[in-house]
N, C-alpha and C. Protein backbone atom coordinates (compact mmCIF):
# COMPACT_ATOMS: atom_id res chain seq x y z
N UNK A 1 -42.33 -92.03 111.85
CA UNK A 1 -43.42 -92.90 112.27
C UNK A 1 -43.41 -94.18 111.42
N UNK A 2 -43.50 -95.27 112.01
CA UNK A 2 -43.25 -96.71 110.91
C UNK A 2 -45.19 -96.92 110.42
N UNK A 3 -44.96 -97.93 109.59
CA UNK A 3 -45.94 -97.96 108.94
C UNK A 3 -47.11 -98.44 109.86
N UNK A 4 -46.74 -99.33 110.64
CA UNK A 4 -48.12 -99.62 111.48
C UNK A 4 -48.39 -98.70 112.22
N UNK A 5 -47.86 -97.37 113.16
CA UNK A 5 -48.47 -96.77 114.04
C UNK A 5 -49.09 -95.52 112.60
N UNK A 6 -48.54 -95.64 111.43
CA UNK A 6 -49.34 -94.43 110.43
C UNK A 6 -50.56 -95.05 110.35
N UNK A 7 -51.25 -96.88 109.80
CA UNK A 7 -52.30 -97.07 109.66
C UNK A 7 -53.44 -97.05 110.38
N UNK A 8 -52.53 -97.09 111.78
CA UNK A 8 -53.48 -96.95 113.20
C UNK A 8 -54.46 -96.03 113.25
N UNK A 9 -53.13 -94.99 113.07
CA UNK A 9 -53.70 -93.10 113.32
C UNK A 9 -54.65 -93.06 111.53
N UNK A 10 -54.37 -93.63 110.67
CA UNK A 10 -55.37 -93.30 109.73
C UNK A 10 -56.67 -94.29 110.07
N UNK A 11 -56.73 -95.02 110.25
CA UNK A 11 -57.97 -95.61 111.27
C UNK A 11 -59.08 -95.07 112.24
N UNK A 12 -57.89 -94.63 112.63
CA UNK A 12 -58.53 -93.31 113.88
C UNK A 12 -59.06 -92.69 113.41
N UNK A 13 -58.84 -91.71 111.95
CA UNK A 13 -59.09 -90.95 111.46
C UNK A 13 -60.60 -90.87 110.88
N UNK A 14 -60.21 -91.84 109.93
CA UNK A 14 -61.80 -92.86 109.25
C UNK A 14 -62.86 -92.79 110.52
N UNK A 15 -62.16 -93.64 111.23
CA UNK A 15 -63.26 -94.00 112.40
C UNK A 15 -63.91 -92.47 113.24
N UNK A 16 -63.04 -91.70 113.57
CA UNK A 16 -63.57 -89.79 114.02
C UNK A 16 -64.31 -89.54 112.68
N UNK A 17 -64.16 -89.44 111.68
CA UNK A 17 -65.08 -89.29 110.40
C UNK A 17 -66.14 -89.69 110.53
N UNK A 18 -66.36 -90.89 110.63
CA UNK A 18 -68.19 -91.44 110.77
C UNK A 18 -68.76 -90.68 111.87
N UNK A 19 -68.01 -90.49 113.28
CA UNK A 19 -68.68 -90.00 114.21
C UNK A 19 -69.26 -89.01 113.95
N UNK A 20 -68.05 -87.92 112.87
CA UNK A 20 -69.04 -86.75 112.90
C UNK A 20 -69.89 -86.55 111.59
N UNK A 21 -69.57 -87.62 110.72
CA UNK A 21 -70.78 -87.81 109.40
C UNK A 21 -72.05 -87.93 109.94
N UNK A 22 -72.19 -88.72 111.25
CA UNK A 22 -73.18 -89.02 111.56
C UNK A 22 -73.90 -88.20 112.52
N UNK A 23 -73.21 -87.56 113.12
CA UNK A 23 -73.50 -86.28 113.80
C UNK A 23 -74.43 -85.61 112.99
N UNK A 24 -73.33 -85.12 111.82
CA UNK A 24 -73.87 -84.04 110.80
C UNK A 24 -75.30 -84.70 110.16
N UNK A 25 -75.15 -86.04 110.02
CA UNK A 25 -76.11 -86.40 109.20
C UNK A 25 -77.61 -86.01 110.57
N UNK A 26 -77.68 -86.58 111.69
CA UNK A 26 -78.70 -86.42 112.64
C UNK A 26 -79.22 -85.04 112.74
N UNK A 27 -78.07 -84.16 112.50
CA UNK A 27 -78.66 -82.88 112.80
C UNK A 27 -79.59 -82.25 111.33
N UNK A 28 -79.13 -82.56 110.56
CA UNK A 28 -79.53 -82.12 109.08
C UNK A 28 -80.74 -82.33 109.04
N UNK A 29 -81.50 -84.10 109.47
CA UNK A 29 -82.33 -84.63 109.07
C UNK A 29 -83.58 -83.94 110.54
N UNK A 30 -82.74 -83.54 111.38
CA UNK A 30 -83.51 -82.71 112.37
C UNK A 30 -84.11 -81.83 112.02
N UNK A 31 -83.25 -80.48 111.80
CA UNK A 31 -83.34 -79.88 110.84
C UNK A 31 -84.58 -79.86 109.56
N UNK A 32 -84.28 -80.49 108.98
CA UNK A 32 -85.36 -80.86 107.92
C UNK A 32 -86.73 -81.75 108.45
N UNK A 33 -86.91 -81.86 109.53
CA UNK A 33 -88.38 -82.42 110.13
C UNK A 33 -87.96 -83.81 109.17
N UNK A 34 -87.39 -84.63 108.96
CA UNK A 34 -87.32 -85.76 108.50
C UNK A 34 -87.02 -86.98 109.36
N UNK A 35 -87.96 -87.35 110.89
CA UNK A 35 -87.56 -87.59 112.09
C UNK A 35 -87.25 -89.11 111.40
N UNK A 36 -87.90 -90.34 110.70
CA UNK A 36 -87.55 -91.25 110.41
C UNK A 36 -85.95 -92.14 110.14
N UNK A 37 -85.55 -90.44 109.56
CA UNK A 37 -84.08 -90.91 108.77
C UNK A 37 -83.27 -90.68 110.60
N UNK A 38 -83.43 -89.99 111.10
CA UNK A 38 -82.96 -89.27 112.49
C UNK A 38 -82.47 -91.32 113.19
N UNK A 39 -82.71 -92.09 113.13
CA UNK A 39 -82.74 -93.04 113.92
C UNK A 39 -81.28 -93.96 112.95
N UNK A 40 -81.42 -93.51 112.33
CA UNK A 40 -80.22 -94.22 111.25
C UNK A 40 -78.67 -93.99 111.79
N UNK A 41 -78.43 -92.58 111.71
CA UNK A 41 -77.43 -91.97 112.35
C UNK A 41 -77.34 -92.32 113.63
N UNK A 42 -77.88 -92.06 114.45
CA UNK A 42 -77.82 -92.76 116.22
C UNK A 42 -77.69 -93.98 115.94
N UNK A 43 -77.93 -95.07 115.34
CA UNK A 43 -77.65 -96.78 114.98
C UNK A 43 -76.42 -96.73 114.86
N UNK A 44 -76.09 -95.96 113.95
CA UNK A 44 -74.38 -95.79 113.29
C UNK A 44 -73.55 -95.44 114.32
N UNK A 45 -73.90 -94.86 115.52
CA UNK A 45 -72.95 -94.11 116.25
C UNK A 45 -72.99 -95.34 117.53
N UNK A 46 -73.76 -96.03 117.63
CA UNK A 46 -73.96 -97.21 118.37
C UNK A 46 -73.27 -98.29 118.21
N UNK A 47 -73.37 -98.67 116.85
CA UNK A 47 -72.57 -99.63 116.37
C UNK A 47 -71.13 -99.68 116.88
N UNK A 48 -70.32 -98.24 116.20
CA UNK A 48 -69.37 -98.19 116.27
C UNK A 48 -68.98 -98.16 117.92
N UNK A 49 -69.48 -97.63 118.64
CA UNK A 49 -69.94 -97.24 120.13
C UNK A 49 -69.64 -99.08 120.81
N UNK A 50 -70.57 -100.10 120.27
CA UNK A 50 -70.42 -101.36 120.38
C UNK A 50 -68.89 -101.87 119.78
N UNK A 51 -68.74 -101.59 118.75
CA UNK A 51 -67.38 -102.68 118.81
C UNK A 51 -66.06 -102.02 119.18
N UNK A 52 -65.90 -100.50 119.47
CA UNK A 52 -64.77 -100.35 121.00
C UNK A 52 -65.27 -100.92 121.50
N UNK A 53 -66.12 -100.97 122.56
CA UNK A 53 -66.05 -101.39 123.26
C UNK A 53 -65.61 -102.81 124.05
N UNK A 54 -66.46 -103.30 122.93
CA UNK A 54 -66.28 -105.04 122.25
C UNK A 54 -64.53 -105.37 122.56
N UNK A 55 -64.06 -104.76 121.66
CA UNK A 55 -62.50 -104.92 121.12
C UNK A 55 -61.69 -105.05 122.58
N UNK A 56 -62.48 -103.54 123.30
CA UNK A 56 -61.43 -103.32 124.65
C UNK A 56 -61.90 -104.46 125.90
N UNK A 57 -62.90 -104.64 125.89
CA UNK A 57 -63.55 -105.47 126.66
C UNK A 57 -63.00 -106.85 126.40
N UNK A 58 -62.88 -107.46 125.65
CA UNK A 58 -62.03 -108.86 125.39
C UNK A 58 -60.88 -108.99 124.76
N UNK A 59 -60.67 -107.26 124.86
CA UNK A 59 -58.84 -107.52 125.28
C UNK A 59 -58.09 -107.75 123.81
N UNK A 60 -58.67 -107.25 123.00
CA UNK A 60 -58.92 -107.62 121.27
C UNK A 60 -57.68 -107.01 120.73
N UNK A 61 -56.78 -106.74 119.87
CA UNK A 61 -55.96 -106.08 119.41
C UNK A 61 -56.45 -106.06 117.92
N UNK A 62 -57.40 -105.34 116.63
CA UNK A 62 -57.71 -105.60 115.89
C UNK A 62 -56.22 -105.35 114.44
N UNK A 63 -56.11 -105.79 113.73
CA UNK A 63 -55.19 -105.67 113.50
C UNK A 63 -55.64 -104.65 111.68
N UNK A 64 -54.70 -103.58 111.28
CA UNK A 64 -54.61 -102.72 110.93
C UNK A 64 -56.20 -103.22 109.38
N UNK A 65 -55.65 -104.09 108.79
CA UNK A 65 -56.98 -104.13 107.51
C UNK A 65 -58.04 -104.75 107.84
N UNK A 66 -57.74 -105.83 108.83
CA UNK A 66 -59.60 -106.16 109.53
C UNK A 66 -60.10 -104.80 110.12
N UNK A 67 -59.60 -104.14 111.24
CA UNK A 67 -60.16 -102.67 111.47
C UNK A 67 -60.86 -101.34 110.06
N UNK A 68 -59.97 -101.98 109.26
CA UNK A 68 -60.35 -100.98 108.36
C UNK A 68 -61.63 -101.05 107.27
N UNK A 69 -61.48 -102.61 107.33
CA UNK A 69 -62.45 -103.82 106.60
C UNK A 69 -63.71 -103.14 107.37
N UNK A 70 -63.51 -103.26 108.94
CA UNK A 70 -65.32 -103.24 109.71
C UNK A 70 -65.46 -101.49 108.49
N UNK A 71 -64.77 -100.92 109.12
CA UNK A 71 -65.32 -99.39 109.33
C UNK A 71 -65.46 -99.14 107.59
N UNK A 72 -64.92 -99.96 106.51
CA UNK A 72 -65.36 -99.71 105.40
C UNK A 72 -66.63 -99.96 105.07
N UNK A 73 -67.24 -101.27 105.73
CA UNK A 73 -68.15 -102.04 105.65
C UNK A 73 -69.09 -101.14 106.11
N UNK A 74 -68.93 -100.34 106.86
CA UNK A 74 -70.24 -99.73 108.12
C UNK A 74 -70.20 -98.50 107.43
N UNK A 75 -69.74 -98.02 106.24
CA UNK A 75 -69.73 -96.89 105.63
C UNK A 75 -70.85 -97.11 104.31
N UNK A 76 -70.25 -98.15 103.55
CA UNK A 76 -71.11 -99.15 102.78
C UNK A 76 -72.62 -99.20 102.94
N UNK A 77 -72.59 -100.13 103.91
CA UNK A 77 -73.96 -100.31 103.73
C UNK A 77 -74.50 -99.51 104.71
N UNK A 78 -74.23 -98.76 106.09
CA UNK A 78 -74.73 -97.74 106.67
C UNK A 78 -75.39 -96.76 106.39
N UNK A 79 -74.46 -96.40 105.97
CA UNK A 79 -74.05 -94.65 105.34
C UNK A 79 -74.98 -94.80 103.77
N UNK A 80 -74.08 -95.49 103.06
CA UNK A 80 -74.07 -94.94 101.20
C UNK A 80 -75.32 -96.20 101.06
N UNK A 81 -75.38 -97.16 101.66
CA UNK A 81 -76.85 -97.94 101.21
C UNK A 81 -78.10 -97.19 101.82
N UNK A 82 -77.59 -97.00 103.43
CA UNK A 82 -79.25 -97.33 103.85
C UNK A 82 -79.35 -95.81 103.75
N UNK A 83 -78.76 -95.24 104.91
CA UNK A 83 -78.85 -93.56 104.74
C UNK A 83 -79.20 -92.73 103.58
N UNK A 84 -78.02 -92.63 102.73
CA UNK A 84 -78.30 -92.24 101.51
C UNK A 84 -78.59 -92.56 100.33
N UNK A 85 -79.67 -94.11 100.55
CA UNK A 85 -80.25 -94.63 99.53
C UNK A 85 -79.95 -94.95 98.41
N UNK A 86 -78.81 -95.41 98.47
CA UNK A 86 -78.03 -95.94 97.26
C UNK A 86 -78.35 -97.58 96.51
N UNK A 87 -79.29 -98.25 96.98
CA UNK A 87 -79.73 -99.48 96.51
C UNK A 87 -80.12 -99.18 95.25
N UNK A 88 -80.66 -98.26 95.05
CA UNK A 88 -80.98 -98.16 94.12
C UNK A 88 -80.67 -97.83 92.51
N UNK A 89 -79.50 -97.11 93.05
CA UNK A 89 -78.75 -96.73 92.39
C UNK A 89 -77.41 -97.17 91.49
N UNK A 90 -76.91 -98.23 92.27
CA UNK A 90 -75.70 -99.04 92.34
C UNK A 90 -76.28 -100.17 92.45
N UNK A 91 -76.30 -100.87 91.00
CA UNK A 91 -76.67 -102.29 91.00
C UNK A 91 -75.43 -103.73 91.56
N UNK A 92 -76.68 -104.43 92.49
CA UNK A 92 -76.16 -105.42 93.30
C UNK A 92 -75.45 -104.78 94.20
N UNK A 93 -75.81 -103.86 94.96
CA UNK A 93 -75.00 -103.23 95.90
C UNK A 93 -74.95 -104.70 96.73
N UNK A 94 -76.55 -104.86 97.31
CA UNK A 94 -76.70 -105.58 98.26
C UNK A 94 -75.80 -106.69 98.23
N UNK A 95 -75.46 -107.27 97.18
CA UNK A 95 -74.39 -108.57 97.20
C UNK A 95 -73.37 -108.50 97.00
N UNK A 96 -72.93 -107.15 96.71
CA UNK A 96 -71.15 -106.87 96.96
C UNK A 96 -71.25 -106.74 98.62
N UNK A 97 -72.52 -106.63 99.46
CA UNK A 97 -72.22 -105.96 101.05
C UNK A 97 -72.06 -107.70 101.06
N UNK A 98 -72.93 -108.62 100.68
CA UNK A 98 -72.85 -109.90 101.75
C UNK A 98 -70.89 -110.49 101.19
N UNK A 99 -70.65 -110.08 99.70
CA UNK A 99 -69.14 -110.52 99.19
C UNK A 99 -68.16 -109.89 100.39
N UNK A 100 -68.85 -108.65 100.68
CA UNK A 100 -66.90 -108.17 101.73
C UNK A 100 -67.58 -109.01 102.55
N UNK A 101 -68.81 -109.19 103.56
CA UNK A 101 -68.91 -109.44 104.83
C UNK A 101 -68.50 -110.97 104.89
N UNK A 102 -68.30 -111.77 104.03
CA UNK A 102 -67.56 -113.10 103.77
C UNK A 102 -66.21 -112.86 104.33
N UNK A 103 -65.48 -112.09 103.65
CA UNK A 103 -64.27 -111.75 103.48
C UNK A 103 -63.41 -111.53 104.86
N UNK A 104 -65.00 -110.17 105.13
CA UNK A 104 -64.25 -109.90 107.20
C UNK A 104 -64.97 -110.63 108.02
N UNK A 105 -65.77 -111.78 108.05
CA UNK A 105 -66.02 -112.99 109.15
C UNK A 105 -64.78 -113.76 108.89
N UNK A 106 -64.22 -113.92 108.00
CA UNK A 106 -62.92 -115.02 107.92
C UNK A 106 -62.25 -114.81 108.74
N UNK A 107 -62.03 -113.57 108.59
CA UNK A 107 -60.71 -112.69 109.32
C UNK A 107 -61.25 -112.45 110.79
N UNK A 108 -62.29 -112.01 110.94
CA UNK A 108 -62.94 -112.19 112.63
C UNK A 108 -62.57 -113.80 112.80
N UNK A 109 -63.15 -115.43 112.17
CA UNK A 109 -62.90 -116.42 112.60
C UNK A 109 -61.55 -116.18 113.12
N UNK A 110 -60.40 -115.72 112.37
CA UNK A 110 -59.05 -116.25 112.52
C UNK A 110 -58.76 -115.34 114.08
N UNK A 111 -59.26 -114.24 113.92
CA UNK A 111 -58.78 -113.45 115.32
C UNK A 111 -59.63 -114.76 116.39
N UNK A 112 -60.83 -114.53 116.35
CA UNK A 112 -61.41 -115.54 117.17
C UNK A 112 -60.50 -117.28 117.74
N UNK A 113 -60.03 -117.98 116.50
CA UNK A 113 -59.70 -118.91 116.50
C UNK A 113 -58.04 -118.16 117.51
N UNK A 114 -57.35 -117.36 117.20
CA UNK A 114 -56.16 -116.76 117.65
C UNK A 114 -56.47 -116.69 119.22
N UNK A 115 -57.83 -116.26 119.68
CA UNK A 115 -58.02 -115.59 121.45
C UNK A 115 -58.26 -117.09 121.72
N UNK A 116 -58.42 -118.43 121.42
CA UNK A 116 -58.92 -119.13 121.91
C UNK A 116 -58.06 -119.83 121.84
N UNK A 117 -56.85 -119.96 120.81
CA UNK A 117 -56.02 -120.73 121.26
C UNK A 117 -54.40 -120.04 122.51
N UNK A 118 -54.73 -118.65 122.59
CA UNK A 118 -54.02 -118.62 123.55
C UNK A 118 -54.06 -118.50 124.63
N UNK A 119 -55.52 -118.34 124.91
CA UNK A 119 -56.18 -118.76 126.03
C UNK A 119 -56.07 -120.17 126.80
N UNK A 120 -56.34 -121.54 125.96
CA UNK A 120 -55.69 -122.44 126.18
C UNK A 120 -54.47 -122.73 126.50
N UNK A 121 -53.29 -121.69 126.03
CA UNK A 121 -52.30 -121.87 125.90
C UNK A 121 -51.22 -122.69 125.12
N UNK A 122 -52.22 -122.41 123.50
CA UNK A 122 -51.33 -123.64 122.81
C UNK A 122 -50.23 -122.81 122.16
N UNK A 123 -49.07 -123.17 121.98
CA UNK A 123 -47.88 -122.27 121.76
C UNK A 123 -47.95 -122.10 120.23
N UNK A 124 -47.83 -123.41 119.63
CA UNK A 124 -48.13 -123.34 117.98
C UNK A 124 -49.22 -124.39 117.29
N UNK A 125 -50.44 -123.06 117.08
CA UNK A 125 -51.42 -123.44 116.43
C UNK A 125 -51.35 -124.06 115.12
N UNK A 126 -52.54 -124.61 114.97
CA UNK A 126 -52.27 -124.99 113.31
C UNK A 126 -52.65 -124.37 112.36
N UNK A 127 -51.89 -123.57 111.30
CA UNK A 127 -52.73 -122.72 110.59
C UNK A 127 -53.59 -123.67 109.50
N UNK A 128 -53.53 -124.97 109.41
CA UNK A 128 -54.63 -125.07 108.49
C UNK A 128 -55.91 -125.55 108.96
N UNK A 129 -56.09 -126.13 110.66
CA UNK A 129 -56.80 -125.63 111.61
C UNK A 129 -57.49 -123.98 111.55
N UNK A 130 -56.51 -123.39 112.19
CA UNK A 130 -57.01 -121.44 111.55
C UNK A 130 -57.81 -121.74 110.59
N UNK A 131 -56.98 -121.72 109.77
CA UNK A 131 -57.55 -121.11 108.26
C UNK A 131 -59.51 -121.84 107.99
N UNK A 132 -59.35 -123.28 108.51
CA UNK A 132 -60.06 -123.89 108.37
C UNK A 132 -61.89 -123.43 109.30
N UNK A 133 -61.29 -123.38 110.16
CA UNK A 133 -62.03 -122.42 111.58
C UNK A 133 -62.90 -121.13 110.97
N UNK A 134 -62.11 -120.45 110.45
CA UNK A 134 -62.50 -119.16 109.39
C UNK A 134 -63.13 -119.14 108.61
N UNK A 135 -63.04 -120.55 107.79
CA UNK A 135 -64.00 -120.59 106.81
C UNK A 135 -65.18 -121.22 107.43
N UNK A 136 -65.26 -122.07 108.54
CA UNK A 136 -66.18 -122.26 108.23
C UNK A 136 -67.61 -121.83 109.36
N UNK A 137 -66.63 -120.52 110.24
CA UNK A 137 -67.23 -119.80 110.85
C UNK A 137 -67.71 -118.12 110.02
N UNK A 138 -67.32 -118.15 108.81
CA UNK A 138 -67.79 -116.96 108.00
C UNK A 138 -68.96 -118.01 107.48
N UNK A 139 -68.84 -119.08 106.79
CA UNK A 139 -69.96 -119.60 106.17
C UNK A 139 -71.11 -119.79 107.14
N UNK A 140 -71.06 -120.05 108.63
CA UNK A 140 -71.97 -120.68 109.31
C UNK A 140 -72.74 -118.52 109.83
N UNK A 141 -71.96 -118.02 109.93
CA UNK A 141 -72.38 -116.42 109.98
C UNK A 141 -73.18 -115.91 108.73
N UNK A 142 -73.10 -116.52 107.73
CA UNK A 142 -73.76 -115.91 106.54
C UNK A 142 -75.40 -116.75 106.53
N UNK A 143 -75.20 -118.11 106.94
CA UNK A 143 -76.22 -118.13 107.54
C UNK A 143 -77.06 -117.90 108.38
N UNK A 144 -76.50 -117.64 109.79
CA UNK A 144 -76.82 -116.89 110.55
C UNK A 144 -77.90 -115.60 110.20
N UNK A 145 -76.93 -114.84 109.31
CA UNK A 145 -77.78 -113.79 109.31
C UNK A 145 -79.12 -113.69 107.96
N UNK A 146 -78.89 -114.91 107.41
CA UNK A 146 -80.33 -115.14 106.43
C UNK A 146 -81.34 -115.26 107.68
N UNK A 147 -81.30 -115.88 108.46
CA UNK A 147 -82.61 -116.53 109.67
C UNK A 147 -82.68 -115.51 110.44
N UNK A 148 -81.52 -114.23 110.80
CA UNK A 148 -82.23 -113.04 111.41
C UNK A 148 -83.18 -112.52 110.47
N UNK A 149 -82.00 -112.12 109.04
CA UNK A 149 -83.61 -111.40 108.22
C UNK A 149 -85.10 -112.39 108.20
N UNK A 150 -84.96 -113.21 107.98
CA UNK A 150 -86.11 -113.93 108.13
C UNK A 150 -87.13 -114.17 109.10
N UNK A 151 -86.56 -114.00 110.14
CA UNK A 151 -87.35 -113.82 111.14
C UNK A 151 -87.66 -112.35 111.69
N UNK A 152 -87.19 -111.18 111.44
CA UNK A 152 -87.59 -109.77 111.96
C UNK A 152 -88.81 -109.66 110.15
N UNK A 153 -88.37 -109.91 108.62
CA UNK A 153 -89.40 -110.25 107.77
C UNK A 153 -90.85 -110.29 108.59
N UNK A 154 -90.45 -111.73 109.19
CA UNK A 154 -91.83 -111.98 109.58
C UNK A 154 -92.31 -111.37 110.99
N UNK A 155 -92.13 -111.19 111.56
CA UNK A 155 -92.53 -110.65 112.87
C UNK A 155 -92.89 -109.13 112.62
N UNK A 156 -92.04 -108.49 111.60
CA UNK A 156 -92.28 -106.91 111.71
C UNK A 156 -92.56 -106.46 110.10
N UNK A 157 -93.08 -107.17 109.46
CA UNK A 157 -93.29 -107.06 108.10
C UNK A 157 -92.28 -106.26 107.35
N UNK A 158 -91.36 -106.35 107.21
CA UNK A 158 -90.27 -106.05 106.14
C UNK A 158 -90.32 -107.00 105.53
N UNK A 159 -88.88 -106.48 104.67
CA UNK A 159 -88.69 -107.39 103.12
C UNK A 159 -87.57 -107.25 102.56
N UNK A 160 -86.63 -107.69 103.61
CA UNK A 160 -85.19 -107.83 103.60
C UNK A 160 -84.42 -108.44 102.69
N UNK A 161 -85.61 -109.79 102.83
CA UNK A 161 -85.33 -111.10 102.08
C UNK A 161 -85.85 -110.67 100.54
N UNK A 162 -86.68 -109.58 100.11
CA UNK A 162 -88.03 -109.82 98.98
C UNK A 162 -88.71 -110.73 98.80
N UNK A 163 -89.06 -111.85 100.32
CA UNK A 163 -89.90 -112.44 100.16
C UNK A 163 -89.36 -113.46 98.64
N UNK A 164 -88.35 -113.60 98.90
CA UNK A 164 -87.25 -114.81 97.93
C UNK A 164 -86.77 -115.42 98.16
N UNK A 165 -86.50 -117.03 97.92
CA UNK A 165 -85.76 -117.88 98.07
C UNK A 165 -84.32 -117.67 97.17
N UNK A 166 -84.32 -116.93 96.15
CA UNK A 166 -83.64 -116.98 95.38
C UNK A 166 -82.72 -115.80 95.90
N UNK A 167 -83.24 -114.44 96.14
CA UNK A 167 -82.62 -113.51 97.00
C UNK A 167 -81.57 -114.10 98.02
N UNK A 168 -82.16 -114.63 99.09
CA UNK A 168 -81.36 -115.60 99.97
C UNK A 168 -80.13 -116.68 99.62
N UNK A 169 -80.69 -117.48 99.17
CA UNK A 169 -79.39 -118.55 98.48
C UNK A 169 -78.34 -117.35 97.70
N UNK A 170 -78.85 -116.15 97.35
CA UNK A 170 -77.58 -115.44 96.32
C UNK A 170 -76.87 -114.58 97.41
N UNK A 171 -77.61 -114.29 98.53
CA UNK A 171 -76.74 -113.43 99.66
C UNK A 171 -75.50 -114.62 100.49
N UNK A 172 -76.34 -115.86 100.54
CA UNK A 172 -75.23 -117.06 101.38
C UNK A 172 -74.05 -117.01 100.54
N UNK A 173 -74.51 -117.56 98.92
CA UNK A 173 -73.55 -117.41 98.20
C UNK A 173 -72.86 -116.93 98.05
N UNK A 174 -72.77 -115.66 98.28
CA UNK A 174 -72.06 -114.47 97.67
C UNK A 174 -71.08 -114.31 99.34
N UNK A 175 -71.71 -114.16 100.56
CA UNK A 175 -70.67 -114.56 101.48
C UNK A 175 -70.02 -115.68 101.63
N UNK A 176 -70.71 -117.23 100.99
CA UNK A 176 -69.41 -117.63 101.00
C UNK A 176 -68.57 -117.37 99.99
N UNK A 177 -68.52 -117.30 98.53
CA UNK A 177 -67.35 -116.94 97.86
C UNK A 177 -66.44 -116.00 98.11
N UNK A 178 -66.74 -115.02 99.40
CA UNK A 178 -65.91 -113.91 99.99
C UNK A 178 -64.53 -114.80 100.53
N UNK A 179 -65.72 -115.60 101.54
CA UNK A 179 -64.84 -115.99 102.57
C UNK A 179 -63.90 -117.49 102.33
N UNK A 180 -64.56 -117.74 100.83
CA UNK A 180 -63.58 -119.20 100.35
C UNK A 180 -62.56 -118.36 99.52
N UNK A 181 -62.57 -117.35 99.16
CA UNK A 181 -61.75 -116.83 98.55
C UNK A 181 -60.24 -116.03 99.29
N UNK A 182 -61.13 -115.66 100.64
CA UNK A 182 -60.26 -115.45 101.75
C UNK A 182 -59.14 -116.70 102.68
N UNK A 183 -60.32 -117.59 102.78
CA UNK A 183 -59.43 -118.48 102.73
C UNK A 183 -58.42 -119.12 101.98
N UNK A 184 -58.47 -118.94 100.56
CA UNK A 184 -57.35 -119.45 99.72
C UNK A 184 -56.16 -118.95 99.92
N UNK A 185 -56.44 -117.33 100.31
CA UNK A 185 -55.40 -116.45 99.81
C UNK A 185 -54.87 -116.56 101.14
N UNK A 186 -55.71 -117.11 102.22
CA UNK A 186 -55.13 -117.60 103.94
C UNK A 186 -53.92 -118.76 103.85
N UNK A 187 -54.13 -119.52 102.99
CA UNK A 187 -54.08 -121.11 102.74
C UNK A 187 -52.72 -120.47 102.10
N UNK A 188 -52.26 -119.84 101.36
CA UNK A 188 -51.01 -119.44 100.46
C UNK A 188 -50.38 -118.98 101.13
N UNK A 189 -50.78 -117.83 101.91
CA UNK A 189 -49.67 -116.54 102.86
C UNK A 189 -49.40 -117.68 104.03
N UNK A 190 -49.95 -118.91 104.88
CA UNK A 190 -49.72 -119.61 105.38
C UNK A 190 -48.49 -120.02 104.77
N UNK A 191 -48.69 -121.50 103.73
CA UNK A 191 -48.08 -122.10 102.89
C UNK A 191 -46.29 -121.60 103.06
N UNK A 192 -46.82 -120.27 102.32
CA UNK A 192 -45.41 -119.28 101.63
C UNK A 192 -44.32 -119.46 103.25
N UNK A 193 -45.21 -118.71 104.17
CA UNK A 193 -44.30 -118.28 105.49
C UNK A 193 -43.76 -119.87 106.28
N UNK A 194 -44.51 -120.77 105.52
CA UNK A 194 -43.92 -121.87 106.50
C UNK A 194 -43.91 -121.69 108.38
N UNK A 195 -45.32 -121.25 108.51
CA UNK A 195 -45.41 -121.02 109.90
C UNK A 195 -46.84 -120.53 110.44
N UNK A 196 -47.15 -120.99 111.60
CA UNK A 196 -48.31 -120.85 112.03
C UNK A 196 -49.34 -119.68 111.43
N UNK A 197 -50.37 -119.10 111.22
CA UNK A 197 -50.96 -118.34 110.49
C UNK A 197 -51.76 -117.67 111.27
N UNK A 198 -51.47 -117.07 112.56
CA UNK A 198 -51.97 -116.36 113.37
C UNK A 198 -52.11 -114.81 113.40
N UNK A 199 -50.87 -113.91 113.34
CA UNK A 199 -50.86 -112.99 112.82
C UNK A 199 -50.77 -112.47 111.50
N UNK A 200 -51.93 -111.89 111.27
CA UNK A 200 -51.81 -111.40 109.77
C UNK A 200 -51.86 -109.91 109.87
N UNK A 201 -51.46 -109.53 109.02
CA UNK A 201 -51.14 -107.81 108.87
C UNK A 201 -51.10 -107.41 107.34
């Protein structure tokens, strides 16, 4: 078996894992009359439920460490933050989650920037175009999702944000240094190959 169809099938693997973590986790919390936590697990199984679908639906080919990137991410803060209450425990969790999610919007920009230019049909893209696209569609996503928390904050009284300005500016921050950092290391593996920067693996 060569190395890409092994990372696939370990993908697969990871990814059948959450299904039935989360299984296990729904039934437990059943089980235990703990109906609140019960809605966590069904989110989780949704999610993942959403981006097959996503992937197959626009025809997506995700490629072996962005795939692995989501499903690490959705373990993270899913699972070991929200589920099993680990904020508390593991200091700055919350801003190592917004540091990877920098990291895999880059890498979503570049797939993104990739379906759109061959859709057009441009034969050879520009990777410092790409690269460029990536960054500054992870940065414009990290904002993005300050103004969701901010607005479900206010509408449904949470406290996503802690009711901080300072909270906020350190979550943008912290996704962009993911995703400027992703980009550098975009900007080099470009550079090095002397060639468009479309497929990465």
């Amino acid at each position: 078996m060569n190395p890409q169809k092994r990372t696939d099938r370990a993908n697969d693997v990871f990814e059948l894992a959450l299904y039935i973590l989360a299984a296990v986790c729904f039934i437990y919390f059943w089980a235990r009359g703990i109906h609140f936590k019960m809605l966590q697990p069904v989110l989780i199984v949704v999610v993942l439920t959403l981006i097959r679908l996503t992937v197959r639906w626009t025809r997506t080919e995700l490629f072996p460490a962005l795939r692995f990137s989501i499903l690490f991410f959705i373990t993270l803060t899913m699972f070991i933050a929200n589920l099993f209450g680990f904020y508390g425990v593991i200091p700055y969790l919350d801003k190592v989650e917004h540091l990877l999610s920098g990291i895999i919007l880059c890498f979503v920009g570049l797939l993104i920037y990739k379906k759109t230019t061959e859709k057009d049909g441009v034969n050879r893209p520009s990777s410092g175009a790409a690269v460029w696209f990536a960054l500054f569609f992870a940065a414009a996503m990290a904002g993005c999702w300050e103004i969701y928390e901010f607005t479900t904050d206010r509408i449904f009284g949470l406290h996503s944000q802690n009711d901080s300005l300072v909270d906020t500016m350190a979550d943008i921050i912290c996704g962009d240094i993911g995703a400027a950092a992703t980009a550098v290391y975009l900007f080099r593996k470009a550079k090095r190959k002397q060639m468009p920067l479309i497929d990465v693996k």
